[in-house]
Structure formats: C-alpha cells, structure tokens
Protein backbone atom coordinates (compact mmCIF):
# COMPACT_ATOMS: atom_id res chain seq x y z
CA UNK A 1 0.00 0.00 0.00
CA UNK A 2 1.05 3.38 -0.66
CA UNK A 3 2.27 5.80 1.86
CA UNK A 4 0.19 8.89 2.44
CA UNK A 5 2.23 11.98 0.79
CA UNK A 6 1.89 15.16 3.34
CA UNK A 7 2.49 18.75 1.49
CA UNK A 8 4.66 21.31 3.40
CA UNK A 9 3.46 24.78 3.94
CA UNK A 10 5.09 28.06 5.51
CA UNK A 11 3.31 31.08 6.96
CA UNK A 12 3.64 34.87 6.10
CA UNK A 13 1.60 37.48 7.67
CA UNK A 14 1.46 40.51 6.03
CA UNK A 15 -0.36 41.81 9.14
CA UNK A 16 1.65 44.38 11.01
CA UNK A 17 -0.08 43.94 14.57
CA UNK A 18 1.06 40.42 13.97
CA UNK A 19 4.66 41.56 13.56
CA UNK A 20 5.09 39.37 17.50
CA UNK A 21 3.12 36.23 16.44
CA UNK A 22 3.61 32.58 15.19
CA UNK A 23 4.81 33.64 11.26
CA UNK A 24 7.73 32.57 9.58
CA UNK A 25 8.03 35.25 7.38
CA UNK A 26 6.28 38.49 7.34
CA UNK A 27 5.40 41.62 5.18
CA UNK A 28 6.38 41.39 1.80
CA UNK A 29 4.74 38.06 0.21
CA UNK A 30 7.06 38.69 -2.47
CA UNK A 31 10.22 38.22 -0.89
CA UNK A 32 8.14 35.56 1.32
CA UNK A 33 7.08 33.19 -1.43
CA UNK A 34 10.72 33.54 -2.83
CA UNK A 35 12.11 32.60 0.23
CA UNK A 36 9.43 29.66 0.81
CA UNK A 37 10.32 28.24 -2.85
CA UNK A 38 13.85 28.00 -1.66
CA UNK A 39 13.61 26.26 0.64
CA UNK A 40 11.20 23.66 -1.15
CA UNK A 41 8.06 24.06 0.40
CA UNK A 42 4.75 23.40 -1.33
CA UNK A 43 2.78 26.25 -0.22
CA UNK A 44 2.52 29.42 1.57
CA UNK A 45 -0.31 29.64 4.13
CA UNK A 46 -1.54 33.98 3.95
CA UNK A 47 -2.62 36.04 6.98
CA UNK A 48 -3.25 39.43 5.11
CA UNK A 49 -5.15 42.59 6.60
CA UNK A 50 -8.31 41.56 4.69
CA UNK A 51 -9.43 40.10 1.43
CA UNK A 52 -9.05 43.39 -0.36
CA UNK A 53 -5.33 43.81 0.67
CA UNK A 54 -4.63 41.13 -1.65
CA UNK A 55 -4.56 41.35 -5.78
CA UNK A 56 -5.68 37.62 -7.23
CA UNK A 57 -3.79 38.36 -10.21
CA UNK A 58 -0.63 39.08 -8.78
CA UNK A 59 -0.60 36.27 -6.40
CA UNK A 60 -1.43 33.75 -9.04
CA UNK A 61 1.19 34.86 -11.00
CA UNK A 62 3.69 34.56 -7.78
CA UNK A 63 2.97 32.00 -7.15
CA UNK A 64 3.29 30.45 -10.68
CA UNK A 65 6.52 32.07 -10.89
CA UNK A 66 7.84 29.43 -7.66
CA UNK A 67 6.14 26.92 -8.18
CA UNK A 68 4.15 27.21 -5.09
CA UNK A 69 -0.06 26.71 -3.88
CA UNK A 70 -2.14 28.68 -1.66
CA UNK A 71 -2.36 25.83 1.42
CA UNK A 72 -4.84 28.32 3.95
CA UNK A 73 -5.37 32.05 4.30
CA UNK A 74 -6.04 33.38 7.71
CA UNK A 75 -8.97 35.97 8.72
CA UNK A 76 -6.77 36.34 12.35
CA UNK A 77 -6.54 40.24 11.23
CA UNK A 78 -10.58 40.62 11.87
CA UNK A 79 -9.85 40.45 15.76
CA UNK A 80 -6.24 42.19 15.99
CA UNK A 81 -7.41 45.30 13.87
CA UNK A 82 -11.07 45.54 14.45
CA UNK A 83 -11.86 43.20 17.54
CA UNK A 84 -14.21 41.53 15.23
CA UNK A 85 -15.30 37.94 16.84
CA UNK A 86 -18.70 35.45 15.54
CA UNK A 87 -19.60 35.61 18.92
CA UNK A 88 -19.55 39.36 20.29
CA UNK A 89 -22.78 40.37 22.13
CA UNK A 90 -23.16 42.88 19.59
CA UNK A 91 -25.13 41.64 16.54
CA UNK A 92 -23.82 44.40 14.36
CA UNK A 93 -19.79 42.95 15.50
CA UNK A 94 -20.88 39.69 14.60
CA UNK A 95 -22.54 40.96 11.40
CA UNK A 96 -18.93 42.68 10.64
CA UNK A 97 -16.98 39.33 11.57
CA UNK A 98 -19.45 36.85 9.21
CA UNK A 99 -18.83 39.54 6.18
CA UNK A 100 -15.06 39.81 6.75
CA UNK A 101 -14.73 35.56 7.10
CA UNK A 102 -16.96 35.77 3.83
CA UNK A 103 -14.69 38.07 2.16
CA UNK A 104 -11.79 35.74 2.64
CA UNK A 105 -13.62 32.32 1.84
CA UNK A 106 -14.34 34.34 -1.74
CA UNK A 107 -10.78 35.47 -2.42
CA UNK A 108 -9.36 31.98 -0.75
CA UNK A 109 -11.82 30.07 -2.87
CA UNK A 110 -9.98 31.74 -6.26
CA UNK A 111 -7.01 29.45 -5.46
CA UNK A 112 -8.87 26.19 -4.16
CA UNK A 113 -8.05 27.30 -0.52
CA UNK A 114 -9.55 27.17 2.79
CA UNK A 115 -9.89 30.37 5.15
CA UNK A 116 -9.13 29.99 8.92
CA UNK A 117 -11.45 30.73 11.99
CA UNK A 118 -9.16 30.97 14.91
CA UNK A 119 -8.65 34.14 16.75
CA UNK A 120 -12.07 35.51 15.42
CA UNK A 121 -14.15 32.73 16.86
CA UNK A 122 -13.99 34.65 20.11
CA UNK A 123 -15.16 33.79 23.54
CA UNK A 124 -17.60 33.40 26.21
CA UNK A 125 -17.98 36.44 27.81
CA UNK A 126 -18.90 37.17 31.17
CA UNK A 127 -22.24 38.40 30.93
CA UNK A 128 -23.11 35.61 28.12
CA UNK A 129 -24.11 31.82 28.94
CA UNK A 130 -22.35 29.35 27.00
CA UNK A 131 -25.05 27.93 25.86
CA UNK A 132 -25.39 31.44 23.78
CA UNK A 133 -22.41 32.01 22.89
CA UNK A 134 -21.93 28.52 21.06
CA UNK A 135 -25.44 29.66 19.34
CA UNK A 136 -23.87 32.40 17.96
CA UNK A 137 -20.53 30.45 16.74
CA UNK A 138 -22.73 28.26 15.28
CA UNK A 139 -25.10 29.97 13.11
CA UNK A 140 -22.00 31.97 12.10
CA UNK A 141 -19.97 28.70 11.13
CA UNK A 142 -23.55 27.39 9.60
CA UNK A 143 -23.97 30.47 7.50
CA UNK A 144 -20.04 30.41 6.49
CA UNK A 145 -19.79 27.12 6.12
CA UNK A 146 -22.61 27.03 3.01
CA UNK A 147 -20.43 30.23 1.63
CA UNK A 148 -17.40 28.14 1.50
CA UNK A 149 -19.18 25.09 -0.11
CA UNK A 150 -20.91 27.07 -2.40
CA UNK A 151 -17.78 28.23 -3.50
CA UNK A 152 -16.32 24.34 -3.56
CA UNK A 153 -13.76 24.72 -0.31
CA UNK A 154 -13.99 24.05 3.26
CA UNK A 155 -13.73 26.53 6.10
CA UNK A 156 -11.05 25.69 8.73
CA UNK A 157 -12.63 26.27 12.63
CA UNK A 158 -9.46 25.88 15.06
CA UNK A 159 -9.88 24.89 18.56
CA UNK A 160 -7.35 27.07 20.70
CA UNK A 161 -5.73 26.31 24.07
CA UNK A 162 -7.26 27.43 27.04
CA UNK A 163 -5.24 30.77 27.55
CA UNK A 164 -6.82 32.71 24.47
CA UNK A 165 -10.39 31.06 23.79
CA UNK A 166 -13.18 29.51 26.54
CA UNK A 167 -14.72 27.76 23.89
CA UNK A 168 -13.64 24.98 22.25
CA UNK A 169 -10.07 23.61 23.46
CA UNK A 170 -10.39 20.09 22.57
CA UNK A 171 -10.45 18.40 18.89
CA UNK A 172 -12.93 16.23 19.99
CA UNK A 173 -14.85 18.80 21.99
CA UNK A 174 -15.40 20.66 18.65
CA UNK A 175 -15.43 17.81 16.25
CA UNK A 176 -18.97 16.57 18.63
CA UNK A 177 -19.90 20.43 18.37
CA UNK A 178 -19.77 20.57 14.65
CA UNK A 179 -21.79 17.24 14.24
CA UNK A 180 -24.33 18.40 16.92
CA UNK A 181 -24.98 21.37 15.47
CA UNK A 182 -25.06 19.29 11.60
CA UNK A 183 -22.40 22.61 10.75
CA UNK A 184 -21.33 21.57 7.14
CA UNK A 185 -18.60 22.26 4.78
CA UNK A 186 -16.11 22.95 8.41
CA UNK A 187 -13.31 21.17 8.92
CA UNK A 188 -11.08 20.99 11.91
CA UNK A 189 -7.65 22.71 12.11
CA UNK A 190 -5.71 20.83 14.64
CA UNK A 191 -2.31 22.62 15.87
CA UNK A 192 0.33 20.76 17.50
CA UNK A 193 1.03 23.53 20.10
CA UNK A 194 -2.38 24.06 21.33
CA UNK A 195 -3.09 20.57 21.12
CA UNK A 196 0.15 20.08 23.59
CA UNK A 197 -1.01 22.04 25.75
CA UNK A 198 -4.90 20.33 25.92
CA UNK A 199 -4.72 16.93 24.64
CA UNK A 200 -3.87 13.42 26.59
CA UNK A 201 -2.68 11.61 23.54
CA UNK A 202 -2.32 13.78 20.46
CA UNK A 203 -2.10 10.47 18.17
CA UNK A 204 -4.98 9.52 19.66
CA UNK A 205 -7.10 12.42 19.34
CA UNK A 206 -6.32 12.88 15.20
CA UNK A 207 -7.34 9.22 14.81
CA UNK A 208 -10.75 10.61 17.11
CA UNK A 209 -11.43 13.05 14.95
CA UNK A 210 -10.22 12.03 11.30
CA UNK A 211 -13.08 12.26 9.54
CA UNK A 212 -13.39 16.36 10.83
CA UNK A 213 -9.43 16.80 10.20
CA UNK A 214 -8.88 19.41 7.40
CA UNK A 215 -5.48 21.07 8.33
CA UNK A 216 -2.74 20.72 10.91
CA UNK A 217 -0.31 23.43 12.25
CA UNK A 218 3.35 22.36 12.23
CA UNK A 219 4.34 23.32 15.51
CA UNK A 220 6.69 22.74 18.35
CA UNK A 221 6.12 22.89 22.07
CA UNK A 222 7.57 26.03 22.15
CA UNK A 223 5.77 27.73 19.09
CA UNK A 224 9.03 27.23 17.56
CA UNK A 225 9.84 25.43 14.26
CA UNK A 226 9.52 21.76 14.32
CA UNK A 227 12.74 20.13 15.90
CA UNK A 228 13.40 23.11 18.21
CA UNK A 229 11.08 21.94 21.37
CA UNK A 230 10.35 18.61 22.94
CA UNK A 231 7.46 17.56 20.93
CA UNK A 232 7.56 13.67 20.44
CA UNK A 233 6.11 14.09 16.72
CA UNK A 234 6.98 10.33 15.19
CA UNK A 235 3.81 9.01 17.05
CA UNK A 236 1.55 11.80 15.41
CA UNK A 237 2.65 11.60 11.59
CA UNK A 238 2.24 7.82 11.88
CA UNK A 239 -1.20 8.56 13.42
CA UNK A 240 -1.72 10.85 10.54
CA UNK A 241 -0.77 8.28 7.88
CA UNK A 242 -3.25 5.84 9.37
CA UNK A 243 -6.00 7.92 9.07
CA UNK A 244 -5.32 9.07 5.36
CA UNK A 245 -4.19 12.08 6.17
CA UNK A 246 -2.96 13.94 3.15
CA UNK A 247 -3.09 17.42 3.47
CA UNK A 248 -0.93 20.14 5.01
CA UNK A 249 1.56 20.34 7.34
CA UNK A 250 1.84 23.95 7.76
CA UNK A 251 4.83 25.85 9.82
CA UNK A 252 3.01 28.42 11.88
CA UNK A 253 6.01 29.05 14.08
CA UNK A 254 7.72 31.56 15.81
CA UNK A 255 10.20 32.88 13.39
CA UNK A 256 13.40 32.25 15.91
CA UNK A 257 16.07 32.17 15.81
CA UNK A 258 15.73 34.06 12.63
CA UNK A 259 13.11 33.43 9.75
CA UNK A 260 15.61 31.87 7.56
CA UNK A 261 16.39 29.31 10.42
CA UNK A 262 12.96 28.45 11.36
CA UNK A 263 12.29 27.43 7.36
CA UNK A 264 15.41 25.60 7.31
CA UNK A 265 14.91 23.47 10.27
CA UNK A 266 11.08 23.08 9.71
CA UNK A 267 12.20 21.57 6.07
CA UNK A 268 14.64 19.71 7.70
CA UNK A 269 12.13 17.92 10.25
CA UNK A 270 9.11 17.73 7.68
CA UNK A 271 11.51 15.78 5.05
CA UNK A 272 12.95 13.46 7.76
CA UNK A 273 9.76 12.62 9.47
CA UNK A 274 7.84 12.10 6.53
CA UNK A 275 10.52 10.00 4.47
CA UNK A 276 11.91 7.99 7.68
C-alpha cells in the first residue's frame, strides 16, 4: 500500500499587529514566497489585513513564478485590527466578523483554498451563557460554512488552548460540536502547540477526529519550528498516515532564531519525518 504523501506549507503574515506572532516570514509576500520556494516548500499559508489587501492576479502569477499553492489564508486580522469575533454580544460585531470571514472564503476560494477561523471565533464572555455564545458560533460557522461550499472549499474552525479562547479547546470537543450542530462544509484545524497544551494523547485524538481533520499546524512545544522543542512528533505523523491524512503540514512558528532558520529546520524535520 502506498504511503500517504503530506504537502509542506510556511506562513507569512502581512499583518503588522502580527509583527510578534507565530509567522515565519512576514510583510512582503514577495520576498516571502521567494524565500518559501527555496527552501522547497509546497505552499505558503496567507494572513493578510483583509481580502481586499490582496490582488488575485498578482498572487497567481507569484505564485506560478515558484512553483508554489495557496495551502490556507487566515482571517486572524478581523480580531487584531477591528476586535471583530462570531460571537460578540453585539449583533452588528458579529454581522462585521461573518462579512469579513466571507470576504476571505471568496478570495481563498480563487485558489482552491480554505480560510481559517481561529482568533475571530472569540469567547464566552462574562455576561453571556455558554449555551449562547456557542449559538452564535454556530449559526455563524452554519452560514459560512454554506459560503465556502458554495464556492467548492472548506472553512477551517481551530480549537485554541485554554489561555486565548473559553470555547472549544479540545479536537474532539469541537469535532462533537460541529456534528451536533449538523455545521457543514467545516473542517477541523488541529495545531500541535495548542493541542500540547490540551490533549492526553495527540495520536490519539487525530485518529478521534479524522473524519473532521482538514489542516494541521506544524508546531513545536515552544511555538518554535519543528525540531526546536520537545514535541515527540513520530507518534503523530504515523497517526496521521493511518488515518489518510494527506493534506498540510503547515509551519506556523515563531520565526526564531531568525526566519531563515525556522524554514530551514522546519524543512529539515518535515523531510525526515515524513521519508523515515
């Protein structure tokens, strides 16, 4: 039988409130996709300032030019710039956060790419029940979800760790929530680091929730490229090929020690763990 073949990706944010985040390379997707070619990655995973901020024609053509796909783009810049979340109290903030997810499913769509729901999923506040708040995250996911479909992708919904979201922190937690609430066209992003942090048995969770699994985040312990922590990450690419996993393995890392080290050494591991 075949082995499953994984496809590298590498991130670049061209976000400038993101300037202290988890992104390899940042602000000039240019230089970026240049630099992501040379070091042989498949694909460059996009966190711009919005949909607009972005010209189709020049990115196709980039990314023609090196060889290179469009793994995920990122709507993270809806909360960091505007504080937009899918489950503010405010229906007009909500209203604002659906159109700017939308926005990105179009333009992500244009290169047979999912968007990401992370940061802009939100939380519970303190004067909303739970049971509301995951009303709101689902009609939003529900209404997004059909966009995205419509459109012929999925939409990537990321659990986070417990330390920036009160929703969902477990894969399985929001792998149930997305069949409970019949939320189609969503798949799950797992990432390493955040699952680290909540997860028993990482292996065991992405065989839990394979059928859900639509993207994974390439990450250390330490946010740091893959390698550079203590992760024990043999374990979770053989879990991976047993469940048919064939997607992404996408580097959103701290770019440490420099950027140009982080893409070497997350090369390095992704070649060696997925050939060994």
């Amino acid at each position: 039988m075949a082995r499953m073949k994984f496809k590298s990706a590498i991130t670049v944010s061209l976000v400038k409130e993101a300037c202290s985040g988890p992104f390899v390379f940042q602000g000039n997707l240019k230089r970026s996709c240049a630099q992501a070619a040379k070091f042989g990655f498949d694909a460059v995973e996009i966190f711009p300032p919005s949909a607009d901020a972005l010209d189709a024609k020049k990115l196709h053509l980039l990314l023609k030019r090196h060889r290179l796909k469009v793994a995920a783009i990122g709507t993270g810049a809806g909360w960091l710039r505007h504080r937009l979340t899918l489950t503010n109290p405010d229906i007009e903030i909500r209203n604002q956060a659906r159109e700017f997810i939308a926005q990105i499913i179009a333009f992500a769509a244009g290169f047979s790419a999912p968007a990401i729901v992370g940061s802009m999923q939100g939380r519970v506040e303190a004067d909303v029940s739970r049971k509301q708040a995951e009303s709101w995250l689902a009609e939003g996911l529900i209404e997004l979800g059909k966009r995205a479909g419509s459109c012929g992708v999925s939409l990537l919904y990321e659990p986070l760790n417990r330390y920036e979201t009160n929703l969902f922190n477990r894969a399985e937690d929001a792998a149930a929530f997305l069949a409970r609430r019949k939320i189609r066209h969503v798949k799950l992003l797992c990432d390493l680091f955040h699952m680290n942090i909540e997860e028993a048995s990482i292996p065991e969770t992405l065989r839990a929730v394979a059928k859900h699994l639509g993207h994974i985040h390439f990450a250390d312990t330490n946010r740091r490229a893959m390698g550079f922590g203590h992760l024990e990450v043999k374990p979770i690419v053989e879990a991976l090929r047993d469940i048919g996993y064939d997607g992404y393995l996408s580097a959103e890392v701290l770019p440490l020690p420099n950027p140009e080290a982080a893409a070497r050494q997350t090369i390095r591991a992704f070649r060696k763990l997925t050939n060994d």
